[in-house]
N, C-alpha and C. Protein backbone atom coordinates (compact mmCIF):
# COMPACT_ATOMS: atom_id res chain seq x y z
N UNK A 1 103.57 101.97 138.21
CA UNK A 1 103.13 101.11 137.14
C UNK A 1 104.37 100.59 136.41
N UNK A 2 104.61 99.50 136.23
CA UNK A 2 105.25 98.52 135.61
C UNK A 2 104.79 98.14 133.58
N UNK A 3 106.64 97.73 133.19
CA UNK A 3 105.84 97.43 132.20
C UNK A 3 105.04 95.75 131.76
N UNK A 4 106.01 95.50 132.97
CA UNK A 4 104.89 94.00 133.40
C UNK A 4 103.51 94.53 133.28
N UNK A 5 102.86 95.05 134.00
CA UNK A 5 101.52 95.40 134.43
C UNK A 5 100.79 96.19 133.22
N UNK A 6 101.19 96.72 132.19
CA UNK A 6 100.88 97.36 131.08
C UNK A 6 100.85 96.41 130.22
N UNK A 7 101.90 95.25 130.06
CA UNK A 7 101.76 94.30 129.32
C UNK A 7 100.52 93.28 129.24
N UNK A 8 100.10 93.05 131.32
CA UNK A 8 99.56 92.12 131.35
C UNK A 8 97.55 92.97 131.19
N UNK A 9 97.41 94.59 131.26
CA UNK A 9 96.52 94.77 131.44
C UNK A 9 95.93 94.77 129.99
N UNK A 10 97.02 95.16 128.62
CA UNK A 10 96.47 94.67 126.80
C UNK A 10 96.38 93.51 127.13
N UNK A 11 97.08 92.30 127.85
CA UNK A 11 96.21 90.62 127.52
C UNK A 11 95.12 90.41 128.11
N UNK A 12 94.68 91.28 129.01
CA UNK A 12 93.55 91.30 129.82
C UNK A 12 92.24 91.99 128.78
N UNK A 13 92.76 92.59 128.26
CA UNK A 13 91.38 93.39 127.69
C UNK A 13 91.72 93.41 126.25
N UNK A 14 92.54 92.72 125.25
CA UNK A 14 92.39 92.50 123.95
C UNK A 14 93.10 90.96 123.39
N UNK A 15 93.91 90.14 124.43
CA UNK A 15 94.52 89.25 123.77
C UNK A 15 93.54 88.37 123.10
N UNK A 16 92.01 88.30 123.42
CA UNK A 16 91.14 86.83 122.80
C UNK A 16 90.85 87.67 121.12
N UNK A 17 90.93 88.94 121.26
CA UNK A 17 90.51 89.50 119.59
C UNK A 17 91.97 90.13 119.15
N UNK A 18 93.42 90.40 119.86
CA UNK A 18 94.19 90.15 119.18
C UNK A 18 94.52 88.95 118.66
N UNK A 19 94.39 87.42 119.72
CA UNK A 19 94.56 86.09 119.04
C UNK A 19 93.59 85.46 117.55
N UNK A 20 92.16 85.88 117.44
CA UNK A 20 91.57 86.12 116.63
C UNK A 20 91.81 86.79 115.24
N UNK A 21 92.55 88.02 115.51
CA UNK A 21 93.13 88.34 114.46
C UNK A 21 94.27 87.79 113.54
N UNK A 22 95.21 87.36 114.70
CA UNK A 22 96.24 87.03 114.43
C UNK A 22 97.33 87.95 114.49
N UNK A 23 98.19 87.32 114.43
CA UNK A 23 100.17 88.16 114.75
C UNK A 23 100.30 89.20 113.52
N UNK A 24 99.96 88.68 112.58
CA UNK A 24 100.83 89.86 111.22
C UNK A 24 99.38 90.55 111.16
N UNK A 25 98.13 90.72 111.52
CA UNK A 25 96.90 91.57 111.30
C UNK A 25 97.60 92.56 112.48
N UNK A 26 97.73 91.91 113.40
CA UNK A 26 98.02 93.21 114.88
C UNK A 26 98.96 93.81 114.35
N UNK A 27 100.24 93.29 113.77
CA UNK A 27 101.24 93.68 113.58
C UNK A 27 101.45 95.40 112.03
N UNK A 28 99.90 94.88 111.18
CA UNK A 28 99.67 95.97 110.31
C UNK A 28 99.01 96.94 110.94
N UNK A 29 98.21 96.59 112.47
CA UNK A 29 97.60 97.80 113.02
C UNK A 29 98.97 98.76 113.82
N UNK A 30 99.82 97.54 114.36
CA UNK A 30 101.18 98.75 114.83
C UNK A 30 101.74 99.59 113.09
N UNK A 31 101.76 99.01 112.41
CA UNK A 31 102.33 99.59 111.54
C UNK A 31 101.47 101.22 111.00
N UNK A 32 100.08 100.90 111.18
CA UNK A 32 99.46 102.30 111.03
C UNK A 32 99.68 103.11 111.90
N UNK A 33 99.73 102.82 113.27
CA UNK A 33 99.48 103.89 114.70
C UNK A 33 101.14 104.50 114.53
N UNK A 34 102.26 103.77 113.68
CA UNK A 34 103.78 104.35 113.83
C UNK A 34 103.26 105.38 112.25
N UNK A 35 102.34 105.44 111.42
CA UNK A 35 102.06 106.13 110.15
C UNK A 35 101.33 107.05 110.83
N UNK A 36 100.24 107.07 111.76
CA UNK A 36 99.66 108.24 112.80
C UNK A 36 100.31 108.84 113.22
N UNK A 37 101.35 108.34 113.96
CA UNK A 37 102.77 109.48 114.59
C UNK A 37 103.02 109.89 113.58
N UNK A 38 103.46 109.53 112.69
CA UNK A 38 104.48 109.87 111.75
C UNK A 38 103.65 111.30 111.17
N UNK A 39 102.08 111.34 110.92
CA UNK A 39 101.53 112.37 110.43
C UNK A 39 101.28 113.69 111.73
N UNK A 40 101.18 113.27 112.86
CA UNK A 40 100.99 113.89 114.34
C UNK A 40 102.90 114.70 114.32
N UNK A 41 103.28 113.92 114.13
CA UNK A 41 105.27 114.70 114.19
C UNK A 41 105.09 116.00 112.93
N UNK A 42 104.60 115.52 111.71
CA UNK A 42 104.95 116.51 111.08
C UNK A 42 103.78 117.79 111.16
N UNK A 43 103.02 117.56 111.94
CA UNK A 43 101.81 118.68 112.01
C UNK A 43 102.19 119.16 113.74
N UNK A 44 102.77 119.05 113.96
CA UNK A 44 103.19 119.31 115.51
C UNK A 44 102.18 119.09 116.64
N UNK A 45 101.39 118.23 116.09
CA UNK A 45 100.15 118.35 117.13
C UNK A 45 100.51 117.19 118.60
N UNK A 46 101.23 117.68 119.57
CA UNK A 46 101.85 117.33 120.93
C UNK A 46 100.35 116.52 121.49
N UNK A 47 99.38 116.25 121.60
CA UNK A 47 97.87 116.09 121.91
C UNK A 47 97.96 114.55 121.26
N UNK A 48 98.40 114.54 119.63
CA UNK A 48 97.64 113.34 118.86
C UNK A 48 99.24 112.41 118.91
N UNK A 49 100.37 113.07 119.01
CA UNK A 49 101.75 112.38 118.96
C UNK A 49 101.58 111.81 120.34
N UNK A 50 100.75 112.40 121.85
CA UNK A 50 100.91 111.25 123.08
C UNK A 50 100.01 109.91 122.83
N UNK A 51 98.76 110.83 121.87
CA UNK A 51 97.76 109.63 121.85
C UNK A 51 98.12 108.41 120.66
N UNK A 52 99.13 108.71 119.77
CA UNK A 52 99.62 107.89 119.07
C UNK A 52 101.28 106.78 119.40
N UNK A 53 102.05 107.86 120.41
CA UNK A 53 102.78 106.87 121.69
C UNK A 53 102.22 105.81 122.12
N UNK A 54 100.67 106.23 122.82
CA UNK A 54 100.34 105.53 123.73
C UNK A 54 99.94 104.11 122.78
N UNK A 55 99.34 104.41 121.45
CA UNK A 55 98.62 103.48 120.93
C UNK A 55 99.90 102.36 120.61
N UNK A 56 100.94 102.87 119.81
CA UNK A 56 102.13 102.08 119.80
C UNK A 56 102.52 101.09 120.51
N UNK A 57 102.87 101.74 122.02
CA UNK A 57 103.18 100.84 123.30
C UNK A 57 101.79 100.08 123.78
N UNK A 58 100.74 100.42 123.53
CA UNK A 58 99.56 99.04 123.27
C UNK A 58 99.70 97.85 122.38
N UNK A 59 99.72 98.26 120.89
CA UNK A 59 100.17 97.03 120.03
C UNK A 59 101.21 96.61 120.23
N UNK A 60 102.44 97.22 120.48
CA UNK A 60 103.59 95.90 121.18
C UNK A 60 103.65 95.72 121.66
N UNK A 61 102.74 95.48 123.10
CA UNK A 61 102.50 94.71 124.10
C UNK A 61 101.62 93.68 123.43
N UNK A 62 100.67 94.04 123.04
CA UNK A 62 99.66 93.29 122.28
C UNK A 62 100.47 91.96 121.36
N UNK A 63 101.62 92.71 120.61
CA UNK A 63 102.29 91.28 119.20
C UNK A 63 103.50 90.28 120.78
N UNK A 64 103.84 91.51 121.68
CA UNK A 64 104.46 90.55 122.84
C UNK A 64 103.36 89.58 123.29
N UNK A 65 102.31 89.89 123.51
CA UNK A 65 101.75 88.73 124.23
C UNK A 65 101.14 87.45 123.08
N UNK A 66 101.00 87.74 122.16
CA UNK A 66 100.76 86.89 120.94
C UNK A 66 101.70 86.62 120.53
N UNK A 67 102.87 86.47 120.75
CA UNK A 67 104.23 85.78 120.52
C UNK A 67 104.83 84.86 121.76
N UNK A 68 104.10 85.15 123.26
CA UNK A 68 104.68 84.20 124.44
C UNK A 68 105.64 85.21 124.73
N UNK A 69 106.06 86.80 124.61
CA UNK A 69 106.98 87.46 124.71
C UNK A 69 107.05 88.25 126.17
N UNK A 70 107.99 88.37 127.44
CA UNK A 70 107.91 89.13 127.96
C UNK A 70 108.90 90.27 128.21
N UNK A 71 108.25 91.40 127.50
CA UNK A 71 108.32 92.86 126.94
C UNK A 71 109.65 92.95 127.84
N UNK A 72 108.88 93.20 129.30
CA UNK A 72 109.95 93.87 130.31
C UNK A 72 111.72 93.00 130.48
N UNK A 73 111.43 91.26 130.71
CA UNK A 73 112.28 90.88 130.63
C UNK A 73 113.42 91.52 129.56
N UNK A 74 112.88 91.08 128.42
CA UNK A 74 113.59 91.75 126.84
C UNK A 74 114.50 93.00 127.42
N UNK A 75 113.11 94.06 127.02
CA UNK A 75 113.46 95.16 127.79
C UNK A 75 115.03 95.47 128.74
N UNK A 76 114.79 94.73 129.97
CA UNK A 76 115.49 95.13 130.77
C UNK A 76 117.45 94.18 130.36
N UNK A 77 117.11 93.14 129.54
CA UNK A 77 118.33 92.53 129.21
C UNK A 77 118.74 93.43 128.19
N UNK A 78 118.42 94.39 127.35
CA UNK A 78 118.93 95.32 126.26
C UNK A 78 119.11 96.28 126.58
N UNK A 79 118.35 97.09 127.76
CA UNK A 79 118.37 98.74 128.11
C UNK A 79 119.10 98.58 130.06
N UNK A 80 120.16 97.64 130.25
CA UNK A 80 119.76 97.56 131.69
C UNK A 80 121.07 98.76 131.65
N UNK A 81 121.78 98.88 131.30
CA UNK A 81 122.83 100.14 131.90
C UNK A 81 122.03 101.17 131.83
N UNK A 82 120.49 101.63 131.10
CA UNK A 82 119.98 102.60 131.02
C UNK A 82 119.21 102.78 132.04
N UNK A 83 118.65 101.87 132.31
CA UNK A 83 117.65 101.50 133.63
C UNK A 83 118.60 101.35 135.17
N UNK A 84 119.28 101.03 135.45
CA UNK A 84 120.21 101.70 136.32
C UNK A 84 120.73 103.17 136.54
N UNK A 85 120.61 103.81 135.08
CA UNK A 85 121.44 105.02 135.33
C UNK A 85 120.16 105.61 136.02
N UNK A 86 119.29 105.56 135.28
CA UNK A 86 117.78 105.99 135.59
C UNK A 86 117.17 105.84 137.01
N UNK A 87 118.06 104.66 137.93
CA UNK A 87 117.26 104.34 138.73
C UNK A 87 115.75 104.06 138.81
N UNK A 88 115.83 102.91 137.55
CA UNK A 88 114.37 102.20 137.73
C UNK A 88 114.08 100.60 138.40
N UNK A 89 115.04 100.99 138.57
CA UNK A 89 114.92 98.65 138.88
C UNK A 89 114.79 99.01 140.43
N UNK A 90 113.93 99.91 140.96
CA UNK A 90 114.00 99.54 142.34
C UNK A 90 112.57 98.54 142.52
């Protein structure tokens, strides 16, 4: 799995009610799910901190695709010495 393919499966199944909402509404729902971690980190609960990861990397895929943004491109022009060391660009 790709983060192309993660990107394109939130425009598949929320971009017509993220576009509905709009950019800075999605953008206050990322801002709660990083206030969910933030309460999941200090209670140590490992369970609600993956399910609040996961929600994160949904809404910024979500404000990427309501901006014309592609994540991975970005991504890979800022993190590419990391993604090499890693051996991910195969």
């Amino acid at each position: 799995m790709s983060l192309k393919c993660l990107q394109e499966a939130m425009r598949l199944a929320y971009y017509s009610r993220d576009e509905e909402r709009g950019v800075y509404a999605t953008f206050t729902w990322l801002v709660e799910e990083v206030g969910e971690l933030a309460e999941a980190l200090l209670n140590g609960d490992k369970e609600k901190i993956g399910e609040e990861v996961a929600d994160i990397i949904a809404w910024t895929l979500s404000i990427a695709n309501l901006t014309g943004i592609d994540a991975f491109k970005h991504f890979k022009e800022k993190y590419m010495e990391d993604l090499e060391r890693a051996d991910c660009l195969k």
